[in-house]
Protein backbone atom coordinates (compact mmCIF):
# COMPACT_ATOMS: atom_id res chain seq x y z
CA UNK A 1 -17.68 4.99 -25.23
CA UNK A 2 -17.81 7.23 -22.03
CA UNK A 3 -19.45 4.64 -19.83
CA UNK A 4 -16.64 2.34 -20.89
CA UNK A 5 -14.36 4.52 -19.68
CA UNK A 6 -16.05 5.46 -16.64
CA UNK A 7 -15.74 1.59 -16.29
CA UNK A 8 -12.31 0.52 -16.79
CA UNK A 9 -11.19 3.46 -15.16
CA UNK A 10 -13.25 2.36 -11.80
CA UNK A 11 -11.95 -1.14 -12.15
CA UNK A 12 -8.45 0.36 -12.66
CA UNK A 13 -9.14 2.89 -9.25
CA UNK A 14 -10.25 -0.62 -7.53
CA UNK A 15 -7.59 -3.00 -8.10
CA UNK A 16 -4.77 0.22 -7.68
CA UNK A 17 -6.22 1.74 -4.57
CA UNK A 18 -6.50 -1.46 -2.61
CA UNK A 19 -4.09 -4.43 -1.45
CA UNK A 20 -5.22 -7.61 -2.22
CA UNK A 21 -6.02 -8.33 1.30
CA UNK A 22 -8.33 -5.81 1.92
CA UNK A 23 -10.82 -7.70 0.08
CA UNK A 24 -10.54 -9.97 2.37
CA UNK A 25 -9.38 -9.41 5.90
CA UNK A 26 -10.33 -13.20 7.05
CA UNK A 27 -8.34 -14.83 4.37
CA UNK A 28 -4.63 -12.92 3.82
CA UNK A 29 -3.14 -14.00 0.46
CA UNK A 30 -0.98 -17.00 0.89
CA UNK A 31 0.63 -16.65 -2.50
CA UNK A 32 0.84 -13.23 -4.79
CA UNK A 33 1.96 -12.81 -8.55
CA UNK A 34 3.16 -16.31 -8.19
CA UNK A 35 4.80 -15.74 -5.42
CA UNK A 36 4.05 -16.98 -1.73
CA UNK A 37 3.72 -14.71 1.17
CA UNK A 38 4.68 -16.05 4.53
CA UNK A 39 2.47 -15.12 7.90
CA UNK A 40 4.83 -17.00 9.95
CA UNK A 41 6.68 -15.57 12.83
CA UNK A 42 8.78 -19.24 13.07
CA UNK A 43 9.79 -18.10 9.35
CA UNK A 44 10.65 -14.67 9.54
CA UNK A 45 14.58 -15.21 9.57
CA UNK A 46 17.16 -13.75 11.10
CA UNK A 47 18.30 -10.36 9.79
CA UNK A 48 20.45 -7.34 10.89
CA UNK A 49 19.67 -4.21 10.00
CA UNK A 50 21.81 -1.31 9.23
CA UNK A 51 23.07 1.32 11.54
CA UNK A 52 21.31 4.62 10.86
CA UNK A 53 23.97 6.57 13.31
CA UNK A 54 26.38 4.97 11.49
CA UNK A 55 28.40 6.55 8.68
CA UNK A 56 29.11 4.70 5.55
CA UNK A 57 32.58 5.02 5.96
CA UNK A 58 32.16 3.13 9.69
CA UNK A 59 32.60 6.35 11.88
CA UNK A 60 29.25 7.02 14.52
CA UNK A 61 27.47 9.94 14.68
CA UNK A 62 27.81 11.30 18.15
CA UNK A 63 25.34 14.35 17.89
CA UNK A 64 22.24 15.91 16.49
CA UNK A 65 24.03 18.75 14.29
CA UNK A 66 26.06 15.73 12.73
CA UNK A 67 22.90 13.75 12.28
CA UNK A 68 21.02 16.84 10.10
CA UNK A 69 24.07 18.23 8.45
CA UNK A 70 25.38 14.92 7.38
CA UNK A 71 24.49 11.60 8.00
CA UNK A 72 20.57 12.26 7.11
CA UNK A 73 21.76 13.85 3.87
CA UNK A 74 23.60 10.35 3.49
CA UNK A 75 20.67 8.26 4.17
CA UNK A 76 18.40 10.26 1.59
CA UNK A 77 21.04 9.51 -1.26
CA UNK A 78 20.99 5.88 -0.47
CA UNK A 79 17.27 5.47 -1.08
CA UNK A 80 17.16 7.98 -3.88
CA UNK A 81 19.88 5.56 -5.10
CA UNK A 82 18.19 2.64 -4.24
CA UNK A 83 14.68 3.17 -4.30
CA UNK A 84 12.09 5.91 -4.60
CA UNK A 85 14.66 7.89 -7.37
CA UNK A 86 16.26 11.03 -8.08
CA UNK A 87 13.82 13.96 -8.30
CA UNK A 88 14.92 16.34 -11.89
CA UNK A 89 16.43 19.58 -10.66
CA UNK A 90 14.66 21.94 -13.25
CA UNK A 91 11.28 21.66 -11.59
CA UNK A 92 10.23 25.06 -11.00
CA UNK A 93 7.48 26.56 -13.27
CA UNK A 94 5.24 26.57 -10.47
CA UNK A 95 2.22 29.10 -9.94
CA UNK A 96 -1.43 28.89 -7.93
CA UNK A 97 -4.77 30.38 -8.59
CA UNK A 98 -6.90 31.18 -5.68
CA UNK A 99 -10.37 31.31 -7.33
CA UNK A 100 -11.92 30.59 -4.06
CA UNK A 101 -10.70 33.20 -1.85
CA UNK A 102 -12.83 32.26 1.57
CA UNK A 103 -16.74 30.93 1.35
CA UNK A 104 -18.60 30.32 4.50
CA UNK A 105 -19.32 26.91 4.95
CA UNK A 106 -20.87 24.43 7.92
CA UNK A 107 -23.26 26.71 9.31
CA UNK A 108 -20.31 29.63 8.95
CA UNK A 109 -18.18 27.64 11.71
CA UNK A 110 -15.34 26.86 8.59
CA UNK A 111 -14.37 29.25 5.47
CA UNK A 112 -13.17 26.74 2.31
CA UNK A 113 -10.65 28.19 0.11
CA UNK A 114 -9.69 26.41 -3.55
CA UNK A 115 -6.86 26.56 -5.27
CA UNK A 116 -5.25 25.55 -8.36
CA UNK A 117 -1.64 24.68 -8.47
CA UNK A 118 -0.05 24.85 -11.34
CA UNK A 119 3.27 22.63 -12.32
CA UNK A 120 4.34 23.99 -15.66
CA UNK A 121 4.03 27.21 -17.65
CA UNK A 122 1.51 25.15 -19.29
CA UNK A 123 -1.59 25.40 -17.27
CA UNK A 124 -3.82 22.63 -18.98
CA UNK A 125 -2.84 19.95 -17.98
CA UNK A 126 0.10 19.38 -15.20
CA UNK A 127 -2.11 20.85 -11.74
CA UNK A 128 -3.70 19.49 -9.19
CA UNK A 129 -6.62 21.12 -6.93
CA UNK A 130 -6.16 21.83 -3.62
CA UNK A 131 -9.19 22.05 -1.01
CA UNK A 132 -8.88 23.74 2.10
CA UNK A 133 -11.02 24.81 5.27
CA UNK A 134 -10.34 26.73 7.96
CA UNK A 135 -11.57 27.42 11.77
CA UNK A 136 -14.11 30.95 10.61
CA UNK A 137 -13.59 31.79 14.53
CA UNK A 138 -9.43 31.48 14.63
CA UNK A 139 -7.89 34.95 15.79
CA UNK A 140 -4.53 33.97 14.45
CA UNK A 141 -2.91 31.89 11.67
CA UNK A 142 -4.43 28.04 12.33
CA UNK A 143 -2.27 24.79 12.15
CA UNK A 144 -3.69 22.41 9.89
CA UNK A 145 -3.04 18.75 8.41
CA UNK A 146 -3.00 18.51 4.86
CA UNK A 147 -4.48 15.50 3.36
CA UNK A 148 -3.31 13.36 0.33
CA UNK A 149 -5.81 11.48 -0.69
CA UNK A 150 -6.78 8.63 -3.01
CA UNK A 151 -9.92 10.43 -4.05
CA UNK A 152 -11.27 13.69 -5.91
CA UNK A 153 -11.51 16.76 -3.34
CA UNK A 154 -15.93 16.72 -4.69
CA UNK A 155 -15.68 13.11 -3.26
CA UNK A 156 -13.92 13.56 -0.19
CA UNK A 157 -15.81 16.44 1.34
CA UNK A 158 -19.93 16.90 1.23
CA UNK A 159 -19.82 20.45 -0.07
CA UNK A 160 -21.33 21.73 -3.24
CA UNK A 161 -19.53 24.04 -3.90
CA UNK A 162 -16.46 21.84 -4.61
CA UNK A 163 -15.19 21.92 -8.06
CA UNK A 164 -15.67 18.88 -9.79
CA UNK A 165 -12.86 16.47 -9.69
CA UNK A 166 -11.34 14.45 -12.43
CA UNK A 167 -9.51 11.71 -12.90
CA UNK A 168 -7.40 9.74 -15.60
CA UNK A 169 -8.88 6.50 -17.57
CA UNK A 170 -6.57 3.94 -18.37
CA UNK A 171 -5.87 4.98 -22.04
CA UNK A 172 -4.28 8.89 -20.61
CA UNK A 173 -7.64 10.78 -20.69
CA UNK A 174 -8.79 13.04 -18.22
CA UNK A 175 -12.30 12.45 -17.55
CA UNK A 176 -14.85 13.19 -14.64
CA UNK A 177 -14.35 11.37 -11.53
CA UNK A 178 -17.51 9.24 -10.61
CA UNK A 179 -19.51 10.10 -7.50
CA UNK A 180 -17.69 7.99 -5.04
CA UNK A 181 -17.56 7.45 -0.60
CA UNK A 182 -13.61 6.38 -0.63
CA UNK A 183 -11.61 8.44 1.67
CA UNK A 184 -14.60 10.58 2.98
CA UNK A 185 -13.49 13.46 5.48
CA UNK A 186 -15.36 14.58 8.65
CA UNK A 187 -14.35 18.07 8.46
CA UNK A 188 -16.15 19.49 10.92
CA UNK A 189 -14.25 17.53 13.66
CA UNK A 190 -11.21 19.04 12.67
CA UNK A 191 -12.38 22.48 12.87
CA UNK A 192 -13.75 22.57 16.59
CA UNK A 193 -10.51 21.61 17.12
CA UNK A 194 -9.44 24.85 16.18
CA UNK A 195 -7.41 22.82 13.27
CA UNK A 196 -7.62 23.23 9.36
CA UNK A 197 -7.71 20.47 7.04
CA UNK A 198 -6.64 20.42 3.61
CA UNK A 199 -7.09 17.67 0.52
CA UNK A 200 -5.56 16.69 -2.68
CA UNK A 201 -5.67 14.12 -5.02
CA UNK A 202 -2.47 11.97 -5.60
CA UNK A 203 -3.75 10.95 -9.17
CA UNK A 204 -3.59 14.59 -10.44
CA UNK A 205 0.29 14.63 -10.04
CA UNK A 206 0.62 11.40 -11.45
CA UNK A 207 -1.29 8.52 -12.54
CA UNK A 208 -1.51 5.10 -10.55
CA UNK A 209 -0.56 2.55 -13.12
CA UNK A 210 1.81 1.09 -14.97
CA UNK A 211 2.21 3.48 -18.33
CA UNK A 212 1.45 6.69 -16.16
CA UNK A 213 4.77 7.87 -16.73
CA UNK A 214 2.87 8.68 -21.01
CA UNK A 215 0.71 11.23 -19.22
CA UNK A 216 1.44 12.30 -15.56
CA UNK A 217 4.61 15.31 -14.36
CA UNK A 218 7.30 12.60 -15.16
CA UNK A 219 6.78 11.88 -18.46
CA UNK A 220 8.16 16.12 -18.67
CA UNK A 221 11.78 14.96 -17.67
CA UNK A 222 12.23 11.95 -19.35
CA UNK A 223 16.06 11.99 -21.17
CA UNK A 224 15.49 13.12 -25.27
CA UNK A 225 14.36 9.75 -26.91
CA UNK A 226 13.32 7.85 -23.69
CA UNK A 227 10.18 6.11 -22.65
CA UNK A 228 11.07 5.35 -18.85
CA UNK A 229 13.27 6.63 -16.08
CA UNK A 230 16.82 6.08 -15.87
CA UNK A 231 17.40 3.16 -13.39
CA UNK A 232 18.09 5.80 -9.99
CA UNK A 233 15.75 8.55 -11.40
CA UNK A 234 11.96 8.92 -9.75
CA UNK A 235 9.13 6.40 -9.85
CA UNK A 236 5.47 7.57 -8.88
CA UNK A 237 6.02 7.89 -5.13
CA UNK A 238 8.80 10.15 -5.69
CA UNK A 239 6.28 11.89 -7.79
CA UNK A 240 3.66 12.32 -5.71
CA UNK A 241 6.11 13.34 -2.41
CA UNK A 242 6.97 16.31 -4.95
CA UNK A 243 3.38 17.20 -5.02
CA UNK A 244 3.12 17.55 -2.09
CA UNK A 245 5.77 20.30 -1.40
CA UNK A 246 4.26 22.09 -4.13
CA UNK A 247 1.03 22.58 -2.05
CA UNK A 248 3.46 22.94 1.09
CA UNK A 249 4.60 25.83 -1.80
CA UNK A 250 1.02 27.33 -1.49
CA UNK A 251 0.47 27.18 2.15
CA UNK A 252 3.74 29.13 3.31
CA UNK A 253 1.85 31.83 1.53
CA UNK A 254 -1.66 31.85 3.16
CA UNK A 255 -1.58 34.09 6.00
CA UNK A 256 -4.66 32.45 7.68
CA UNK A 257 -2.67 29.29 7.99
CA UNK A 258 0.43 28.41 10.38
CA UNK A 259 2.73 27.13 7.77
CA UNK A 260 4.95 26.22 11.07
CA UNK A 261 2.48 24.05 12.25
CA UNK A 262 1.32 21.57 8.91
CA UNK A 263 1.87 17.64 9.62
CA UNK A 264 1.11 15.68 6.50
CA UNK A 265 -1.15 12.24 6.31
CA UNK A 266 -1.80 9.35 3.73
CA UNK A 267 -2.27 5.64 4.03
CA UNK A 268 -0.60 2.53 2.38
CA UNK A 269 1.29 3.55 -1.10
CA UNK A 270 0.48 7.18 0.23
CA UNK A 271 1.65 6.16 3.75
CA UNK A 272 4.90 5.90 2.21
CA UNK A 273 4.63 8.82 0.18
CA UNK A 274 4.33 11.18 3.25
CA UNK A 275 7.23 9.66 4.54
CA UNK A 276 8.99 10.26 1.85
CA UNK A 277 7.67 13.96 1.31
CA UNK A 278 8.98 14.39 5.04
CA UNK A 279 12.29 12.85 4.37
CA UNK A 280 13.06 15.77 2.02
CA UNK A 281 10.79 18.55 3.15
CA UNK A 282 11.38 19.83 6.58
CA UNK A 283 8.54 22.30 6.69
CA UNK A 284 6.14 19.54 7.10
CA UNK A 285 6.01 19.43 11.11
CA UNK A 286 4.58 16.31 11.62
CA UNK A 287 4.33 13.18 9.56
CA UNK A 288 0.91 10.74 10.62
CA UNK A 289 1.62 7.58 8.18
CA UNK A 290 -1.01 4.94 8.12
CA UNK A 291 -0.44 0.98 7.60
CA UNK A 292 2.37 1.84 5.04
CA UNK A 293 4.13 -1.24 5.16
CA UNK A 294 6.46 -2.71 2.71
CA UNK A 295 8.57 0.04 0.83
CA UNK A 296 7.11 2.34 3.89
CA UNK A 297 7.68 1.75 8.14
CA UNK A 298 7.73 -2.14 7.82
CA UNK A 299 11.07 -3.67 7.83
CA UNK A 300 11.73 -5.43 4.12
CA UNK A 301 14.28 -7.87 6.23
CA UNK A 302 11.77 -9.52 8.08
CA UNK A 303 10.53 -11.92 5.60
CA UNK A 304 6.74 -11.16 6.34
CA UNK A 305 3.35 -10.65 4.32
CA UNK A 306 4.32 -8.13 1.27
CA UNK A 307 8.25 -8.10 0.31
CA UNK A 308 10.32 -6.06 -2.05
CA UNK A 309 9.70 -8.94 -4.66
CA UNK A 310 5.83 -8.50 -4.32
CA UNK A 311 5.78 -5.23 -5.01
CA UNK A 312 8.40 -4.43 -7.21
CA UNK A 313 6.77 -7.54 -10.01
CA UNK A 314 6.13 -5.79 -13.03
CA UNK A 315 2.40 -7.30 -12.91
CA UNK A 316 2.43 -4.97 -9.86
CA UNK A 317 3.48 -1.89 -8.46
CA UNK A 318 7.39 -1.45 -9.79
CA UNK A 319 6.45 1.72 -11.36
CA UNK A 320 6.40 3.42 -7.61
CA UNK A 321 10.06 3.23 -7.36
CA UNK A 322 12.88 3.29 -8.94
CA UNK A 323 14.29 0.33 -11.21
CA UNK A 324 17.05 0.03 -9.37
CA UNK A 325 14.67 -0.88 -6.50
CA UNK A 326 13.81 -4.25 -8.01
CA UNK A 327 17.59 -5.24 -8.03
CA UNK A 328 17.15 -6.19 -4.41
CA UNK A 329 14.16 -8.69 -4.82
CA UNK A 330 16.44 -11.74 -3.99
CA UNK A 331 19.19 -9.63 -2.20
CA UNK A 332 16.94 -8.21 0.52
CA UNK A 333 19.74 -7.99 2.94
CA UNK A 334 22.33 -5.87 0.62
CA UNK A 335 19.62 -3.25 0.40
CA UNK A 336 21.68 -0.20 2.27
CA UNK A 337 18.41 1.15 4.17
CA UNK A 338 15.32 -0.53 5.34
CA UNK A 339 12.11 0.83 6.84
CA UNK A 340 13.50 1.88 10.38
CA UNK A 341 15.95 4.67 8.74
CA UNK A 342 13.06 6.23 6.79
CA UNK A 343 11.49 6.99 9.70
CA UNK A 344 14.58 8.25 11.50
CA UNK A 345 14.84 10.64 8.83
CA UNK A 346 11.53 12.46 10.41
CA UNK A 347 13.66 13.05 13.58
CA UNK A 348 13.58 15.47 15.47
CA UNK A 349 9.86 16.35 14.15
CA UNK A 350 6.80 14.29 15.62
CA UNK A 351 5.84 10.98 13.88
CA UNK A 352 2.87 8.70 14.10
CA UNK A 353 3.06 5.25 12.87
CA UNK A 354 -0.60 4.00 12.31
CA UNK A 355 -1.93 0.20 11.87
CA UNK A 356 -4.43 -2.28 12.01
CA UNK A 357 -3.69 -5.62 13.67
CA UNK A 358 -5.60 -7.72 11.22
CA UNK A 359 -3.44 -6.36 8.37
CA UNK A 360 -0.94 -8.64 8.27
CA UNK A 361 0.38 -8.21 4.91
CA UNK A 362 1.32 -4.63 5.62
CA UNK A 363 3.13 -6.33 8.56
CA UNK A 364 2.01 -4.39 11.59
CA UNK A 365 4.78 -5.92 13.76
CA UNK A 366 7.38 -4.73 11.52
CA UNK A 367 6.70 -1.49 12.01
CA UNK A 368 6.32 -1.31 15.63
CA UNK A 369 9.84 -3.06 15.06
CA UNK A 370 11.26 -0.28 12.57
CA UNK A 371 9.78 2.28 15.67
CA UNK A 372 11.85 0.42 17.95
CA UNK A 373 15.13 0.55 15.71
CA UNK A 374 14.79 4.40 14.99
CA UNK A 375 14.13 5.07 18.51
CA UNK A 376 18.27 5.90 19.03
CA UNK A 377 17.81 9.22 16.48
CA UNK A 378 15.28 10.37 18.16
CA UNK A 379 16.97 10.01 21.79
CA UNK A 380 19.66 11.69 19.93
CA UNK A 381 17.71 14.93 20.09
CA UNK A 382 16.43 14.43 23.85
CA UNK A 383 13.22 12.84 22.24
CA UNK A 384 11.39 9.29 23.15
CA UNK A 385 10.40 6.58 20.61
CA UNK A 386 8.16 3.30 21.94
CA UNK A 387 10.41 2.83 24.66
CA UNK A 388 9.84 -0.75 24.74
CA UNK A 389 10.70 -3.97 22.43
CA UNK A 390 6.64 -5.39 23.78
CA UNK A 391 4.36 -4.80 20.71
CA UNK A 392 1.41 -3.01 21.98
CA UNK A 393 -2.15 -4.58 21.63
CA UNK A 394 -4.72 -3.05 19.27
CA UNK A 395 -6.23 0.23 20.73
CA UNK A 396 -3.69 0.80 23.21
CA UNK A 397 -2.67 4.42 23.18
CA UNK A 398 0.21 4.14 25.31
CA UNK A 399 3.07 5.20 22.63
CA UNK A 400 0.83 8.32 21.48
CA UNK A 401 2.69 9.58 24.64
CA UNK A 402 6.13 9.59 22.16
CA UNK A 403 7.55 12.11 19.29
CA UNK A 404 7.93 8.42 17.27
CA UNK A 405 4.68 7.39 18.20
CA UNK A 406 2.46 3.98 17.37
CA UNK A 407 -0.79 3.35 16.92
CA UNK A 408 -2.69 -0.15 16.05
CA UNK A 409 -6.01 -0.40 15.71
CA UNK A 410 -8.70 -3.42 15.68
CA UNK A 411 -9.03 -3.66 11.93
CA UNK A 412 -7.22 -4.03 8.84
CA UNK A 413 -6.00 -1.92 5.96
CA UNK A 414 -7.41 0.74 6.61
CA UNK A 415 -8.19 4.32 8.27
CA UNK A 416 -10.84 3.95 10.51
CA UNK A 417 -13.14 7.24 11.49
CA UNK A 418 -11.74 6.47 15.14
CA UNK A 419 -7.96 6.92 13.83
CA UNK A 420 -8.94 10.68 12.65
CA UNK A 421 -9.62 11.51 16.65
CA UNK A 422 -6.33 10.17 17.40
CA UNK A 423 -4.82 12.08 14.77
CA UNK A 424 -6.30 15.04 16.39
CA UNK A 425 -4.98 14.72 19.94
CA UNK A 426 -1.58 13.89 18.36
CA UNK A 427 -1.67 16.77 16.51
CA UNK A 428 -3.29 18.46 19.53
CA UNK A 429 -0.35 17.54 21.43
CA UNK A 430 2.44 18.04 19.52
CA UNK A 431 1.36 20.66 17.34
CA UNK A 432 -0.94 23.00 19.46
């Protein structure tokens, strides 16, 4: 029975964690859940997109106190509205335990700290583990990027003295997570830096698929009698951009870390996620989102690769959002916000946009694009965005130069050990 579980929960992990072109980057799906997927630029459409310096009620915001105090606050309703969902207001039970208080690790160049974080009064099952090392050399409070990952922290990081991760099968059981390479870190490139790094695993706020609202910190809030979300409240995203201000929680109180100086990173459905976690949480410094694509940077009115009907199928990934996300499958173009206005809402704090130019069905053009339309926020605070309507060619690092920065890389859907070092001298130069 355990080996079966092992199993189906792998096969689950598989088919979740990846798009379905990353199996094969030659051969982009043409059509997906019986629905085609177009990779032509000829067939694109025309669209307009909406203002995100304008009001709803028509009037234009003029200035950056404006912007923060009341048009942002505007935009964040519309896609709690519309589609990542209402987070509950009575989420507060939160504690930590710090039962590793500072090991020397890596030859003593890095000390790891571990800590529980607890989501309920309830401490058995609603937590997630959060990893963390440090410079061992730093003479004052170091900045540090904090990691969500896709994988258990004793996967991510060759250290023994990681406590075992675990993950849920299928059918709501916690169980341990199987020695796996997915989403390995490097952190000893990080810490010459002078830079912490810290990791946690999405799948311990929530489970990624379809009936994880039975097990994972939603299924606490659910209305008396209910089995799903209201239609505006949270899906798992939401979720799992909550869990991340809970360890944002943790490190304002670690006085060996710069809580000033965190930026948060995660790729595809967590690329969006730390978008959405910066949205609402304005302690994170500095966003880095990799190929997040559609429901993330990419624009949803550019018919191209995944669209809001792709992901939103209910053989698929509707469970990330919010039902009333769905409603705009075959209305595209009513949807009040697209992919440009969630990363305004970043402004004024640095963001980096990261993609592979082989991954066409996270649309790498349409986020360069969104870049481009958000640019006017940022100018809004004295800051630069691309600067240019040219698409840059893979491995050009001209926009690093930007606060709204873009990256693409020669590759696909992915994060390539290259894309860490430019994560560094990003953070390096906007951070340090």
């Amino acid at each position: 029975m355990r080996d079966y579980l092992l199993t189906t929960a792998l096969l689950y992990l598989a088919f979740s964690l990846f798009p379905i072109n990353a199996f094969s980057q030659n051969a982009p799906p043409t059509v997906v859940a019986g629905i085609p997927v177009n990779y032509d630029e000829a067939l694109v459409g025309s669209y307009t997109l909406p203002d995100p310096l304008t009001f709803q009620n028509g009037n234009k915001v003029t200035d950056a106190a404006s912007w923060l105090t009341k048009r942002k606050p505007e935009i964040i309703r519309l896609y709690e509205e519309n589609q990542f969902g209402k987070v509950p207001s009575a989420l507060t039970d939160i504690s930590f335990n710090v039962f590793d208080k500072g090991t020397l690790v890596f030859n003593g160049t890095a000390i790891r700290k571990q800590v529980t974080i607890y989501f309920t009064k309830d401490t058995s099952i609603h937590k997630t583990e959060l990893l963390i090392y440090l410079p061992a050399k730093a003479t004052k409070p170091s900045p540090l990027l904090l990691n969500l990952s896709f994988s258990a922290n004793s996967n991510v990081v060759d250290d023994d003295g990681i406590k075992p991760g675990m993950m849920w099968s299928p059918d709501g059981k916690r169980i341990p997570a199987p020695k796996s390479n997915f989403g390995k870190l490097n952190i000893e490139q990080f810490i010459k830096e002078g830079i912490g790094i810290a990791t946690l695993c999405y799948s311990d706020i929530e489970p990624d698929f379809k009936n994880g609202i039975n097990f994972g910190i939603r299924n606490l809030y659910l209305k008396e009698g209910a089995t799903q979300p209201e239609p505006n409240e949270w899906g798992a995203i939401a979720s799992w951009a909550w869990g991340l201000s809970r360890a944002m929680d943790y490190l304002e109180t670690d006085k060996n870390i710069d809580s000033k100086r965190i930026a948060v990173t995660g790729a595809s459905r967590l690329g969006k996620t730390v978008l959405w976690a910066g949205a609402n949480d304005a302690r994170f410094a500095m966003v880095i989102a990799s190929i997040s694509g559609e429901g993330g940077a990419a624009l949803s009115r550019r018919n191209y690769g995944e669209t809001i009907k792709h992901i939103t199928d209910t053989s698929r990934y509707h469970y990330q959002f919010a039902a009333d996300y769905h409603n705009f499958s075959d209305r595209v173009n009513e949807l009040p916000v697209d992919g440009h206005m969630l990363i305004s809402l970043i402004a004024p704090r640095p963001l980096l946009l990261q993609t592979g130019n082989s991954d066409l069905w996270s649309d790498p053009k349409g986020e360069f694009l969104a870049a481009v339309a958000a640019e006017p926020v940022y100018n809004l605070f004295g800051l630069k965005g691309p600067g240019t309507t040219t698409m840059p060619a893979s491995g050009d690092q001209s926009l690093l130069k930007n606060q709204l920065g873009y990256y693409m890389h020669e590759g696909g859907h992915s994060v390539l050990p290259e894309d860490w070092k430019i994560f560094i001298e990003y953070m390096k130069k906007y951070l340090l």
